[in-house]
Every structure is written in C-alpha cells, then in structure tokens.
C-alpha atoms as a PDB file:
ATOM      1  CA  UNK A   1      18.565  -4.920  15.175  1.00  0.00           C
ATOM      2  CA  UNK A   2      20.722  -3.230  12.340  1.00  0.00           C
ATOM      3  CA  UNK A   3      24.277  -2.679  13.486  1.00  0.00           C
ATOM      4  CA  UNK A   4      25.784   1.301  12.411  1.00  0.00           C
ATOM      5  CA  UNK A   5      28.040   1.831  10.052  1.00  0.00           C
ATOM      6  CA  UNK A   6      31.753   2.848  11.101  1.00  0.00           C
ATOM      7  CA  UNK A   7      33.259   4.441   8.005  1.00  0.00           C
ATOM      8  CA  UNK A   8      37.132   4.397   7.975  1.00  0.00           C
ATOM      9  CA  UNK A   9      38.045   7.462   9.104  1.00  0.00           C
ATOM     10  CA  UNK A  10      36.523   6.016  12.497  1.00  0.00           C
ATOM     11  CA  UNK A  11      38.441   3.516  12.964  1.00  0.00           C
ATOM     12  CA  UNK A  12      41.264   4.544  15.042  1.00  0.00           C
ATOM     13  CA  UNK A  13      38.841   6.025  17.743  1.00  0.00           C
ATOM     14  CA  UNK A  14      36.534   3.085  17.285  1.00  0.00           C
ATOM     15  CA  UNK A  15      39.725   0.580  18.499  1.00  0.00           C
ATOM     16  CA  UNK A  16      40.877   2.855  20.945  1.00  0.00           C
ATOM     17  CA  UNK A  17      37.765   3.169  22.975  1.00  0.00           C
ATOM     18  CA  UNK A  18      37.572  -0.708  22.688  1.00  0.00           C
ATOM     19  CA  UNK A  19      41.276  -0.986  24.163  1.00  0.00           C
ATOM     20  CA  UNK A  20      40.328   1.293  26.726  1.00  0.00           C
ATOM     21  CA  UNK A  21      37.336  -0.609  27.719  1.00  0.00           C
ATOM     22  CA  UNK A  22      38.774  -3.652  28.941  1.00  0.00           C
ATOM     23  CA  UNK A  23      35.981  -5.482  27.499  1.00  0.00           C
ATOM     24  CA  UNK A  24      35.872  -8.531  25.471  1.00  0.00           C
ATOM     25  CA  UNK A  25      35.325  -7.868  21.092  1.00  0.00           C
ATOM     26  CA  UNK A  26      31.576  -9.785  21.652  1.00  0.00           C
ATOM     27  CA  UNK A  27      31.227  -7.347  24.241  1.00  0.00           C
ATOM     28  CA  UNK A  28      32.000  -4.028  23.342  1.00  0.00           C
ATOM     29  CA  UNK A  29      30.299  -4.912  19.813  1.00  0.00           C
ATOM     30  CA  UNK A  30      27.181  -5.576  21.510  1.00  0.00           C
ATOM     31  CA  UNK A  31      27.603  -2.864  23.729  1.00  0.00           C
ATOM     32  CA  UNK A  32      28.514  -0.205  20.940  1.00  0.00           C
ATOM     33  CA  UNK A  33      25.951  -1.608  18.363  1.00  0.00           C
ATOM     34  CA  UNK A  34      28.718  -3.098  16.126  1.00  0.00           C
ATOM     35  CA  UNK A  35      28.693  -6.682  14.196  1.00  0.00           C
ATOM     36  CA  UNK A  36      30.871  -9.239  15.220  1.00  0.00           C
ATOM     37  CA  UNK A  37      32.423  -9.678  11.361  1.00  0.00           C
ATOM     38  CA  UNK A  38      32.941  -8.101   8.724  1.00  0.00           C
ATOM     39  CA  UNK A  39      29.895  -7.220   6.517  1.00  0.00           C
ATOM     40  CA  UNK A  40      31.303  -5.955   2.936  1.00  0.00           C
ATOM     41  CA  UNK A  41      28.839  -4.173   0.711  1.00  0.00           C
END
C-alpha cells in the first residue's frame, strides 16, 4: 500500500489531530495512511 502525501501546509493539522488522538506515532500512521519515516523525493 502507497502511503499519501502530506504537503507542508498540512502539517500543523496533521500533528494536531495526532495529539488529539491519544494514539501511539505507529498507530495513528497506520491508521491515517502515513509512513513511519521520512521519505524525501
């Protein structure tokens, strides 16, 4: 499965939701379709 793209103007609602969510990173990255690391292109 290909993980979306967050561009950078996402990022502060990206982090908030995964404050709010009280999950773990692993988590909420699986959960939101996310990678784990940092993929640089």
């Amino acid at each position: 499965m290909q993980q979306r793209k967050i561009l950078i103007s996402e990022w502060p609602d990206v982090l908030s939701r995964f404050q709010d969510s009280g999950l773990s990173q692993r988590a909420y990255c699986l959960r939101e379709d996310l990678s784990l690391t940092l993929n640089q292109a």
